[in-house]
Protein backbone atom coordinates (compact mmCIF):
# COMPACT_ATOMS: atom_id res chain seq x y z
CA UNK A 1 -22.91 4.88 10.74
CA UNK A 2 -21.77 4.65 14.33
CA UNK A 3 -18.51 4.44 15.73
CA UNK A 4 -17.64 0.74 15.88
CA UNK A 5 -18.53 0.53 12.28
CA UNK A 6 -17.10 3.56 11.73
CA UNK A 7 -13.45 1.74 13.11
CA UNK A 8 -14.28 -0.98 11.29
CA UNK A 9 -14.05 0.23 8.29
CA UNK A 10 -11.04 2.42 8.50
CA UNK A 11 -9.37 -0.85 9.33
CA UNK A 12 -10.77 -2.36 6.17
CA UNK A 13 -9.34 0.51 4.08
CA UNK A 14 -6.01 0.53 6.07
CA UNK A 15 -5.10 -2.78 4.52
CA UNK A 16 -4.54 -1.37 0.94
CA UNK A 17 -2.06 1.18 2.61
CA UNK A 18 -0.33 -0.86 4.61
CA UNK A 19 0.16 -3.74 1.49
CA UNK A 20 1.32 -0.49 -0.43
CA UNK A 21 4.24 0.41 2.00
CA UNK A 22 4.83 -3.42 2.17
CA UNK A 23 5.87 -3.37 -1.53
CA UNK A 24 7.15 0.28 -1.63
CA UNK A 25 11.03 0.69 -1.70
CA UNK A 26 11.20 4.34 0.06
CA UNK A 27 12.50 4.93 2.79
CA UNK A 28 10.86 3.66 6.47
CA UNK A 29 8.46 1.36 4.44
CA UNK A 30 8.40 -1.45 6.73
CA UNK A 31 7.86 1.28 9.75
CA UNK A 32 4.85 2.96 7.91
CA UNK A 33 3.50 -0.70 7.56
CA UNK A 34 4.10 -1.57 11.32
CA UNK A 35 2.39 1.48 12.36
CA UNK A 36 -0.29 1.05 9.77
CA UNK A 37 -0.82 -2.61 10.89
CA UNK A 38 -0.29 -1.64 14.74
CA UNK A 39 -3.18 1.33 14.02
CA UNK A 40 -5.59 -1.37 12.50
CA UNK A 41 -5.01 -3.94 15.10
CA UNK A 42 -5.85 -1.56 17.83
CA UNK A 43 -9.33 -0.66 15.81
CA UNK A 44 -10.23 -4.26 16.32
CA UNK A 45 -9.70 -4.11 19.90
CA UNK A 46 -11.93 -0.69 20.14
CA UNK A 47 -14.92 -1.28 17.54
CA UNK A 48 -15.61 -4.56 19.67
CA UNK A 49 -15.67 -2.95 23.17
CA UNK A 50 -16.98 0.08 22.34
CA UNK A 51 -20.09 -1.59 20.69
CA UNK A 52 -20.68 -3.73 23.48
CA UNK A 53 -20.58 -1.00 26.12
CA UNK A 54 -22.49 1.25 24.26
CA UNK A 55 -25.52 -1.47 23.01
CA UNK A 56 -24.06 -0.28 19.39
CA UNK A 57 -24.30 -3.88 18.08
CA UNK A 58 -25.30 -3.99 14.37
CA UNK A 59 -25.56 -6.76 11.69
CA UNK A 60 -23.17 -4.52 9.75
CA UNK A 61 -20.34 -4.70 12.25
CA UNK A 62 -21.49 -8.73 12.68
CA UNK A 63 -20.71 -8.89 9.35
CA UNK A 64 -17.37 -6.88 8.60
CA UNK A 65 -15.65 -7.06 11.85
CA UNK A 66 -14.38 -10.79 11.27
CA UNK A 67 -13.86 -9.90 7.09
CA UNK A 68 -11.62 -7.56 8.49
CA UNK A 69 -9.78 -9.16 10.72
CA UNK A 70 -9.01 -11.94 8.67
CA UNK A 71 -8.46 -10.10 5.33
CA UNK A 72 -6.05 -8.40 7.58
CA UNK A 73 -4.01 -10.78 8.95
CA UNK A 74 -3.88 -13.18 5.72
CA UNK A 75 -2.47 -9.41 3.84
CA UNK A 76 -0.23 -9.99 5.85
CA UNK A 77 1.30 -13.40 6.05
CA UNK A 78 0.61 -13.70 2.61
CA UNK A 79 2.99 -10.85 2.31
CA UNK A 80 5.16 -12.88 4.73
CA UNK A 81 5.36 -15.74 2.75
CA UNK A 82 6.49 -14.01 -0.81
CA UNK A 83 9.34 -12.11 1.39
CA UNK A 84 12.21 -14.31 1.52
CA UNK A 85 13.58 -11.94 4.20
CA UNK A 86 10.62 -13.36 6.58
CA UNK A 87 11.33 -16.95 6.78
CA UNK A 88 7.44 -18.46 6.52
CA UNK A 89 6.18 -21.46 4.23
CA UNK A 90 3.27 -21.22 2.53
CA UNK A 91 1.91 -24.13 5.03
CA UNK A 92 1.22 -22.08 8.26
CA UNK A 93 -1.22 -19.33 5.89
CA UNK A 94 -3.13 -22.30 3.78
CA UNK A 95 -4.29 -24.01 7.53
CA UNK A 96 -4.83 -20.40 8.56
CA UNK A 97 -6.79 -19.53 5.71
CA UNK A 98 -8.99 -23.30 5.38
CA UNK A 99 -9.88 -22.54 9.32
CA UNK A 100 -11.20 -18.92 8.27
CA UNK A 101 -13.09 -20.44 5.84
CA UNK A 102 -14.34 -23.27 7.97
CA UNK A 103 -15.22 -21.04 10.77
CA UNK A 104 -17.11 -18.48 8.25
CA UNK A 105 -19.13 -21.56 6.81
CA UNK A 106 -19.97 -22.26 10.26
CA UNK A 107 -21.43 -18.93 11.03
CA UNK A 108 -23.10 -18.88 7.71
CA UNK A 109 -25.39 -22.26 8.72
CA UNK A 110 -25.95 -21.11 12.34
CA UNK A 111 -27.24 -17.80 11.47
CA UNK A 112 -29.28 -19.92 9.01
CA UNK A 113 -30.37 -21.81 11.71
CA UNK A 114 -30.99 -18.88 14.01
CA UNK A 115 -28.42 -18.93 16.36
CA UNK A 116 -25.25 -16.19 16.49
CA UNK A 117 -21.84 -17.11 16.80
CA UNK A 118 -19.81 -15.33 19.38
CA UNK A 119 -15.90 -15.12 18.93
CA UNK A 120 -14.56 -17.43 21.77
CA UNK A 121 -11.67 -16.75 23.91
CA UNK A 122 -9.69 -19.30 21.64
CA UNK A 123 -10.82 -17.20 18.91
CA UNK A 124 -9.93 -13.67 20.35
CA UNK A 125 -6.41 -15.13 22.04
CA UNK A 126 -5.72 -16.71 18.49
CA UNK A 127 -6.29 -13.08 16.83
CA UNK A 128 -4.39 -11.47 19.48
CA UNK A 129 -1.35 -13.70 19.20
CA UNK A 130 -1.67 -13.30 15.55
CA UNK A 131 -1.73 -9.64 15.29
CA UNK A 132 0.75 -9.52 18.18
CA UNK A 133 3.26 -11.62 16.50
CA UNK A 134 2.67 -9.72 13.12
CA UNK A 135 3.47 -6.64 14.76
CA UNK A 136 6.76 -8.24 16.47
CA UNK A 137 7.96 -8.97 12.83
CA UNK A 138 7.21 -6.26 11.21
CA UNK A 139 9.24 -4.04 14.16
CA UNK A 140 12.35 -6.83 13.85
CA UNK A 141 12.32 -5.74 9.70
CA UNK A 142 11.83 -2.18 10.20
CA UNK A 143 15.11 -2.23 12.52
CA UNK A 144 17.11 -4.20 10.50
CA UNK A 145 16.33 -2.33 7.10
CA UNK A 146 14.86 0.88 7.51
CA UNK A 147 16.96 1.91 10.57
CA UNK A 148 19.87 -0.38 9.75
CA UNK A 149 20.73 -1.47 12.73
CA UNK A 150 23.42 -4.28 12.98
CA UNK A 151 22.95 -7.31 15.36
CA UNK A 152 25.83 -9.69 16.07
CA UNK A 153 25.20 -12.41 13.09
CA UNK A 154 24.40 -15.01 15.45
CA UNK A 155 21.48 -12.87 17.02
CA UNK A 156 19.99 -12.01 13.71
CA UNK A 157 20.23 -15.74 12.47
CA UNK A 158 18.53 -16.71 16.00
CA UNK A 159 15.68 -14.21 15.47
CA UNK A 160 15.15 -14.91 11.43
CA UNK A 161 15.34 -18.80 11.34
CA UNK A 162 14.23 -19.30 15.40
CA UNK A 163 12.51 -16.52 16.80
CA UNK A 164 10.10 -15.83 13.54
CA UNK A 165 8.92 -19.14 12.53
CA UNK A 166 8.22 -20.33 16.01
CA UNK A 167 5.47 -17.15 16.21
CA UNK A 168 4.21 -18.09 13.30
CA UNK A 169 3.70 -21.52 14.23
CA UNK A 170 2.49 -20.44 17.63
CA UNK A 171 -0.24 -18.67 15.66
CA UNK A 172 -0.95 -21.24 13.30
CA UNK A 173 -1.25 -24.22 16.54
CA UNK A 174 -3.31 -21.25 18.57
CA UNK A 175 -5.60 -21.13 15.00
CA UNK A 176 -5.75 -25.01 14.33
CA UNK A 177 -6.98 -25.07 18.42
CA UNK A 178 -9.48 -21.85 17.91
CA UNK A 179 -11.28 -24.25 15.08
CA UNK A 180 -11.40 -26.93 16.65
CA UNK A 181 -13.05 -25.66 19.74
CA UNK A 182 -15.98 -24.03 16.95
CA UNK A 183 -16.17 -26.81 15.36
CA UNK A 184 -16.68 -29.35 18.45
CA UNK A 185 -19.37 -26.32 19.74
CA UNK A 186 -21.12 -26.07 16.46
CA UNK A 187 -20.72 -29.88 14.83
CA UNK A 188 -24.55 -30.78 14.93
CA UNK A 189 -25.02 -28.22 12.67
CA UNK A 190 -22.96 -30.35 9.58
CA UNK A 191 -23.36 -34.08 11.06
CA UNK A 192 -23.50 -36.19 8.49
CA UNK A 193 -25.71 -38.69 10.10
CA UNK A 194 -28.80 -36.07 10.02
């Protein structure tokens, strides 16, 4: 197994570890998960580039390096959503989730039809964002409960009912666009009319 794969999968079996400390009162939980979710984010940003520069491209890494990233990120929000602490609806992680699936369904018929579906710069500024903005929360909880810091009350409100949501909505919007764009690209491919 090479290297990118390699990274791949340790970011695959980070996400049982960082759900763990999610749900784990001890102390520092929510800073294990940040650094847990910060350490798997950065693997996606290496197993890419390093495959490309290194012509270590496999149908393996094809195949697990978007599972990843999405089983990642929906962990998390999903985690989001059943914490009241992190004010998210449900809403945002359903039309995150229906566009993963509608973006893997269109892989699935263009690789049936021969052609390969490279992540667009929608796609790979979406799952920046995303991870980005995950990472921003998870640091804002890890200060306010593991290290207890206390912000003037109208701060803390601005960041939890302000600050929060509009990320998350920023990633959903930067999602809905992502889909869009692979859908337009990729629409002959489920045209009704043929």
């Amino acid at each position: 197994m090479n290297l990118p794969n390699k990274l791949t999968l340790l970011r695959v079996l980070l996400i049982p570890f960082f759900l763990f400390f999610m749900y784990m009162n001890i102390p520092f939980h929510y800073a294990i998960a940040l650094v847990i979710f910060a350490a798997a984010s950065i693997t996606d940003a290496l197993d890419g580039k390093i495959a490309r520069s290194r012509n270590l491209v496999t149908n393996f890494g094809k195949f697990l390096d978007p599972l990843a990233d999405k089983v990642l990120v929906i962990a998390a929000l999903a985690v989001f959503v059943e914490f009241p602490v992190v004010k998210m609806s449900a809403v945002p992680l359903i039309i995150i989730t229906a566009r993963e699936f509608m973006v893997s369904g269109l892989r699935l018929l263009a690789a049936n039809s021969g052609i390969v579906v490279a992540a667009g710069i929608w796609g790979k500024l979406k799952t920046a964002f995303t991870m980005g903005a995950i990472v921003a929360i998870l640091f804002w909880l890890s200060l306010c409960s593991d290290f207890g810091i206390s912000f003037p009350e109208g701060f803390r409100n601005a960041v939890d009912n302000v600050f929060v949501p509009v990320l998350i909505w920023i990633s959903t919007v930067l999602t809905v666009i992502s889909g869009a764009v692979y859908l337009k690209g990729y629409w002959h491919l489920i045209d009704s009319d043929k």
